[in-house]
N, C-alpha and C. Protein backbone atom coordinates (compact mmCIF):
# COMPACT_ATOMS: atom_id res chain seq x y z
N UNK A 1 23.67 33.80 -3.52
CA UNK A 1 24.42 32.66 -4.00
C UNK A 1 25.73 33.12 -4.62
N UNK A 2 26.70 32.26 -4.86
CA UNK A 2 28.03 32.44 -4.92
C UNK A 2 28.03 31.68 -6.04
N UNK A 3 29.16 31.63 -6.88
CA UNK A 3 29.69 30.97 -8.22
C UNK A 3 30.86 30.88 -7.98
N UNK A 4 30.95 29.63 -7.98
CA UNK A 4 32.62 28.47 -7.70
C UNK A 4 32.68 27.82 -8.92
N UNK A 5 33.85 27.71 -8.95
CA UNK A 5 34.24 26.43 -9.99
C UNK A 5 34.64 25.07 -8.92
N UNK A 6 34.57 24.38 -9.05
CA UNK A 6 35.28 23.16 -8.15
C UNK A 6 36.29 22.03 -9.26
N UNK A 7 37.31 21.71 -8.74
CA UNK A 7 37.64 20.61 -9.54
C UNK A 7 37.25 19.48 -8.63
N UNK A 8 37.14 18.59 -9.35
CA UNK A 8 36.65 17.22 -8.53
C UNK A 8 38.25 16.22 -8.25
N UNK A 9 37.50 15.27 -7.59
CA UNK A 9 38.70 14.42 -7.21
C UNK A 9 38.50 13.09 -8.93
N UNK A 10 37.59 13.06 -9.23
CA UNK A 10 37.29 12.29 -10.69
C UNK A 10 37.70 13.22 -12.01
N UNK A 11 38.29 14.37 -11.89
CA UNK A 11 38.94 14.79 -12.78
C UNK A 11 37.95 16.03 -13.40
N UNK A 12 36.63 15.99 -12.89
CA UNK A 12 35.74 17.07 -13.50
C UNK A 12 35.57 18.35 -13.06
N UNK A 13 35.62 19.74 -14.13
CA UNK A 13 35.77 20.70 -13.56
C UNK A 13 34.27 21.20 -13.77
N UNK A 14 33.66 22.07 -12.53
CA UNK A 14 32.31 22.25 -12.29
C UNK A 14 32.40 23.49 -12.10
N UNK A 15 31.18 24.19 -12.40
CA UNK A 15 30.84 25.73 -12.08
C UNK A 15 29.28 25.44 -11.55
N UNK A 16 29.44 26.10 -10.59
CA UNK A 16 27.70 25.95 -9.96
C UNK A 16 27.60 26.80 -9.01
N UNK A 17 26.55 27.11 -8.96
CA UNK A 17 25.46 27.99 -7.81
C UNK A 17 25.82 27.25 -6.30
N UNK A 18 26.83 27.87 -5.56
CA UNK A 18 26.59 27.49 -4.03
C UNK A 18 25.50 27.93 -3.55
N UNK A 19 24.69 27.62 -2.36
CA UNK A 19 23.38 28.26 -1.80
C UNK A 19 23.99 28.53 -0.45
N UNK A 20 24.40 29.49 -0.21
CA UNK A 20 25.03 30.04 1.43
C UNK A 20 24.25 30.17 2.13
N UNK A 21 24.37 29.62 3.62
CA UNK A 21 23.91 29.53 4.57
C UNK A 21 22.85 28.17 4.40
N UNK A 22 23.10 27.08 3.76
CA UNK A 22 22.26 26.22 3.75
C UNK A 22 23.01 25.00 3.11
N UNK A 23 23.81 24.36 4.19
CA UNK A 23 24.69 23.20 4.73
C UNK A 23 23.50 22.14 5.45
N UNK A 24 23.43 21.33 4.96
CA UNK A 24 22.38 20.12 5.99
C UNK A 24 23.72 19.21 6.68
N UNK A 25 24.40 19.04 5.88
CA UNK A 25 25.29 18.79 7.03
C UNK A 25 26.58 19.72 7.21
N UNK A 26 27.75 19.36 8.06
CA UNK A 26 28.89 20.13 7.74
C UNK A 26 29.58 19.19 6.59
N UNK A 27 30.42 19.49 6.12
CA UNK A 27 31.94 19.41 4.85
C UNK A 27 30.61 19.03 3.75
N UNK A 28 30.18 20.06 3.71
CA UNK A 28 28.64 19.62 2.51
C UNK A 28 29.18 21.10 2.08
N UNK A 29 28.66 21.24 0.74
CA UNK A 29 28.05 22.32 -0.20
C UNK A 29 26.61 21.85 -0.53
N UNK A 30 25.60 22.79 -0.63
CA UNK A 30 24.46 22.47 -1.88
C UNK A 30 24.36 23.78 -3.15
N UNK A 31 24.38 22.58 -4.03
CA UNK A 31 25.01 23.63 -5.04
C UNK A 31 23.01 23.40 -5.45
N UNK A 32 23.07 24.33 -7.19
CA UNK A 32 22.26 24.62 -7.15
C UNK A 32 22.30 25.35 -8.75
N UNK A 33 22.12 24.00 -9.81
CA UNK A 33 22.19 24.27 -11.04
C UNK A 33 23.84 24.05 -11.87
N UNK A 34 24.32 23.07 -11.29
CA UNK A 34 25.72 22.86 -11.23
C UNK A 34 26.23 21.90 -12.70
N UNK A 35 27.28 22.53 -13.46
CA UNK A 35 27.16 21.74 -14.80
C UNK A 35 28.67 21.64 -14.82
N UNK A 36 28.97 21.03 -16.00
CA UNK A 36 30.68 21.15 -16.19
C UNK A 36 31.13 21.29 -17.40
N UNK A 37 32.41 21.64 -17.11
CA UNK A 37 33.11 22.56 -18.45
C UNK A 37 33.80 21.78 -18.54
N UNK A 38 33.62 21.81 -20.23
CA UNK A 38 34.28 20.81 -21.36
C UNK A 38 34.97 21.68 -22.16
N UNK A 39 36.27 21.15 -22.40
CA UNK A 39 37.35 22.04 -23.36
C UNK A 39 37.10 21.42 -24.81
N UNK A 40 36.91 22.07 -25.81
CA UNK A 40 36.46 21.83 -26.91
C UNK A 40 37.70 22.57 -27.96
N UNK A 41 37.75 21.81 -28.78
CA UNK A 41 39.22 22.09 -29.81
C UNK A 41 38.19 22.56 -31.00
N UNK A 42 38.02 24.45 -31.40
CA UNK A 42 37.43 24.52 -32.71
C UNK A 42 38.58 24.96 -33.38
N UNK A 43 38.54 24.20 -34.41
CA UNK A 43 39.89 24.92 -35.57
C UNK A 43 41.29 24.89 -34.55
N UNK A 44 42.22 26.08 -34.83
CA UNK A 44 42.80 26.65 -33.88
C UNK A 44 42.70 26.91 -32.29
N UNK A 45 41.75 27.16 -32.14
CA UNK A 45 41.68 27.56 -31.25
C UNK A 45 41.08 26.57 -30.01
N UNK A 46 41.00 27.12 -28.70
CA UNK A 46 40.40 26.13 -27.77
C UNK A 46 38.88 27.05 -27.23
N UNK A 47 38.15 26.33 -26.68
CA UNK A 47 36.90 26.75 -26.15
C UNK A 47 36.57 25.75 -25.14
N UNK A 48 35.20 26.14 -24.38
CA UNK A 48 34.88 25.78 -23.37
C UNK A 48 33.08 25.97 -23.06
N UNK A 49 32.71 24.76 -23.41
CA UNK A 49 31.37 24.31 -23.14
C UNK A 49 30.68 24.40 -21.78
N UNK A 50 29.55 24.22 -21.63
CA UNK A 50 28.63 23.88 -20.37
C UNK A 50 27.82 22.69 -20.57
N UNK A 51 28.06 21.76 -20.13
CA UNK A 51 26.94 20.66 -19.75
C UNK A 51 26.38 20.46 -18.42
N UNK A 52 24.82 20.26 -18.32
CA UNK A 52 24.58 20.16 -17.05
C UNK A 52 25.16 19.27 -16.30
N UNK A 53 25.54 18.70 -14.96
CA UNK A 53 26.10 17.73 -14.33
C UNK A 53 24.74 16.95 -13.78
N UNK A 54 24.96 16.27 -13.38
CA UNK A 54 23.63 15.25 -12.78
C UNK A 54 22.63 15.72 -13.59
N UNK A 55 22.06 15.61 -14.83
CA UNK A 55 20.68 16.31 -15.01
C UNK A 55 19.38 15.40 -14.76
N UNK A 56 19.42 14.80 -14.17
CA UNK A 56 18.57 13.43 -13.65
C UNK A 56 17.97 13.52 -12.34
N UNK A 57 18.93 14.42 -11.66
CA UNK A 57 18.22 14.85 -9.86
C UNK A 57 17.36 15.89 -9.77
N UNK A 58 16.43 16.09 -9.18
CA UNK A 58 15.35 16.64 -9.61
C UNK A 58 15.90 17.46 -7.94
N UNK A 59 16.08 19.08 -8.33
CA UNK A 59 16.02 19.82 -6.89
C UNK A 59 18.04 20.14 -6.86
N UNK A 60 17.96 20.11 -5.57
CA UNK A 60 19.87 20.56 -5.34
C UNK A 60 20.33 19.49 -5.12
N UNK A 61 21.75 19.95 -5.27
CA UNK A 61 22.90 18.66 -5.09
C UNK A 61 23.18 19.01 -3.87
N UNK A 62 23.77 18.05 -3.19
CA UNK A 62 25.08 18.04 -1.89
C UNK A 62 26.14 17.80 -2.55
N UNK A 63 27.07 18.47 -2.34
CA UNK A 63 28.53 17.95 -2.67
C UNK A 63 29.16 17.87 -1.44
N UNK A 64 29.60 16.54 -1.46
CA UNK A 64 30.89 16.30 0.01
C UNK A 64 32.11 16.94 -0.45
N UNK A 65 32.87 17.96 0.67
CA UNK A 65 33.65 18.93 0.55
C UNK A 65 35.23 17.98 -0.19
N UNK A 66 35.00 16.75 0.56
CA UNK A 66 36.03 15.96 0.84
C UNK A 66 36.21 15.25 -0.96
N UNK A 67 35.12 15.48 -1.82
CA UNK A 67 35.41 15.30 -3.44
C UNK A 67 35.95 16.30 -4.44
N UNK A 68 36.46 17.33 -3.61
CA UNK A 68 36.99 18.64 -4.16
C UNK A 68 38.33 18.18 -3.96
N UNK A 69 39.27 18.74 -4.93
CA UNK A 69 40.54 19.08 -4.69
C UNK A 69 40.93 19.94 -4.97
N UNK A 70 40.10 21.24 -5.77
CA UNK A 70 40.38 22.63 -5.31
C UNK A 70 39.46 23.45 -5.52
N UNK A 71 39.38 24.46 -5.35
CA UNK A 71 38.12 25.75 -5.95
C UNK A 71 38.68 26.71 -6.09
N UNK A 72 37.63 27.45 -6.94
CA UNK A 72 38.05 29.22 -6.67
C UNK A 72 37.25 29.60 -7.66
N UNK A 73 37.32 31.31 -8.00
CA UNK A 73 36.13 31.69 -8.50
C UNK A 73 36.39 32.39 -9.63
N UNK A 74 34.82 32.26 -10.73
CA UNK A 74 35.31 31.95 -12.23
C UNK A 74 35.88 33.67 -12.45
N UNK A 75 36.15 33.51 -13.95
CA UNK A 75 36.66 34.99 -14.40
C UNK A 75 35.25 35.45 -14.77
N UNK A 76 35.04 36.40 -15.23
CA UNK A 76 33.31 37.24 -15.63
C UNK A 76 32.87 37.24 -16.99
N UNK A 77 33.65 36.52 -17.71
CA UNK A 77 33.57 36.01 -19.07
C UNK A 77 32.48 34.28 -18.83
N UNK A 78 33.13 33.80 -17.93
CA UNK A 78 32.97 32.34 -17.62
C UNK A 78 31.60 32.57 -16.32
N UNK A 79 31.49 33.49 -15.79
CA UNK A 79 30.37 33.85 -14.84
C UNK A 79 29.42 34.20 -15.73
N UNK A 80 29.66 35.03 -16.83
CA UNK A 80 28.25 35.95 -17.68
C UNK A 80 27.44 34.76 -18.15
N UNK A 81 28.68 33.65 -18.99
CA UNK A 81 27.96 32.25 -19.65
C UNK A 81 27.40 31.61 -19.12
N UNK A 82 27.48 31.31 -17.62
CA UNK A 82 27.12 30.59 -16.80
C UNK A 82 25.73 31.04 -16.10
N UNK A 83 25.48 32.03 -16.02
CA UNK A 83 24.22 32.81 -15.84
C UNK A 83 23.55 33.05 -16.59
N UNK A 84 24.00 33.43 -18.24
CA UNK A 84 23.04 33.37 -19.11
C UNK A 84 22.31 31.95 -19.46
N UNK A 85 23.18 30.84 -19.16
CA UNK A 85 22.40 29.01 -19.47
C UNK A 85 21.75 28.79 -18.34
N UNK A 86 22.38 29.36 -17.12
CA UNK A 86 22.23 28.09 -15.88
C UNK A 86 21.35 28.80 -14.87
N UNK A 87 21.79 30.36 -14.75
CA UNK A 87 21.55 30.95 -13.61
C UNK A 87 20.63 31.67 -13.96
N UNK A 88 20.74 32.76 -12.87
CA UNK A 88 19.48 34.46 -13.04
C UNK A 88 19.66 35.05 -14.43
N UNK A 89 20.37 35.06 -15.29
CA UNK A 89 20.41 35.15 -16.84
C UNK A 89 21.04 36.87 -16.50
N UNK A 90 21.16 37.20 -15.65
CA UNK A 90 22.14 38.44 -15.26
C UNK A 90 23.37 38.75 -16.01
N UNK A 91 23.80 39.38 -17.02
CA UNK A 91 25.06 39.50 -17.18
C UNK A 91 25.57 40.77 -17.06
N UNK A 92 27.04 40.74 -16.12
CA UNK A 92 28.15 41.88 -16.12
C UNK A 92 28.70 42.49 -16.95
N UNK A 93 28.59 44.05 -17.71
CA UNK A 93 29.27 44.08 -18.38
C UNK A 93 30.49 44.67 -18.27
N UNK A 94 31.51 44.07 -18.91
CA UNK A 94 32.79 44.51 -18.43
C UNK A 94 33.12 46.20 -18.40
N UNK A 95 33.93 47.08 -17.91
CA UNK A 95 34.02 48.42 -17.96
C UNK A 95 34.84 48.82 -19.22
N UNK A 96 35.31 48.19 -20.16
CA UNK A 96 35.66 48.94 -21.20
C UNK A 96 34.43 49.17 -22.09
N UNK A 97 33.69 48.38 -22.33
CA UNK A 97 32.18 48.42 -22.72
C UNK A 97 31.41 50.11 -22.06
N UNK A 98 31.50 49.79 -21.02
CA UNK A 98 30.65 51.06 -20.24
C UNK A 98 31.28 52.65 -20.50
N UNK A 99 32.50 52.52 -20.51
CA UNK A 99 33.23 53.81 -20.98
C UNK A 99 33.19 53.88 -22.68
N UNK A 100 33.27 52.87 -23.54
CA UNK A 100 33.23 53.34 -25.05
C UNK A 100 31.83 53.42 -25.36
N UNK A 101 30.45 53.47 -24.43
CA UNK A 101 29.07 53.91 -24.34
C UNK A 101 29.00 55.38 -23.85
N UNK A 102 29.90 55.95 -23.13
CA UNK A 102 30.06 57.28 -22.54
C UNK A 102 29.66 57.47 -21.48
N UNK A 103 29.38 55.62 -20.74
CA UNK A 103 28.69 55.72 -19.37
C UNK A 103 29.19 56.32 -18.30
N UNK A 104 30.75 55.67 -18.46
CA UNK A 104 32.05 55.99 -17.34
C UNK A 104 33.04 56.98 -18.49
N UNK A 105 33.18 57.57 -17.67
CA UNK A 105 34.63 58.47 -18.58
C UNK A 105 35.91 58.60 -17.65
């Protein structure tokens, strides 16, 4: 599985689990644990939430390709969060981490 963000044509920006190779129809996605990011004002600063999207459908979504108006794929800050709530709970750790451990030199 793959991790997209999608913006929608209703203004919502989504991060979710594509499931590749498993289109029931064509201009379909089925995503697969798919929520959306909310910009949140703390103090100063800005942040960015996860809420599930549909949490009412029981199983995968279809998304019609044709409700996108763009995609592309998250940064690994926004992938780690998204896997630790949503997904395989897998997280990347970045390589400055791995070299000030003495992993990489």
């Amino acid at each position: 599985m793959t991790i997209k963000i999608f913006k929608l044509i209703t203004g919502e920006d989504m991060i979710t689990s594509v499931k590749e190779n498993l289109t029931p129809t064509p201009g379909t996605y089925v995503l697969d644990n798919p929520a959306v990011l909310v910009v949140q004002r703390n103090g100063d600063q800005m942040g960015v939430a996860l809420a599930p999207y549909a949490p009412f459908i029981d199983g995968d979504i279809t998304l019609n390709k044709t409700a996108i108006v763009s995609e592309g794929n998250p940064d690994q800050k926004l992938a780690n969060e998204y896997n630790a709530r949503f997904g395989s709970g897998i997280v990347v750790a970045p390589a400055s981490a791995l070299s000030s451990a003495g992993i990489i030199q």
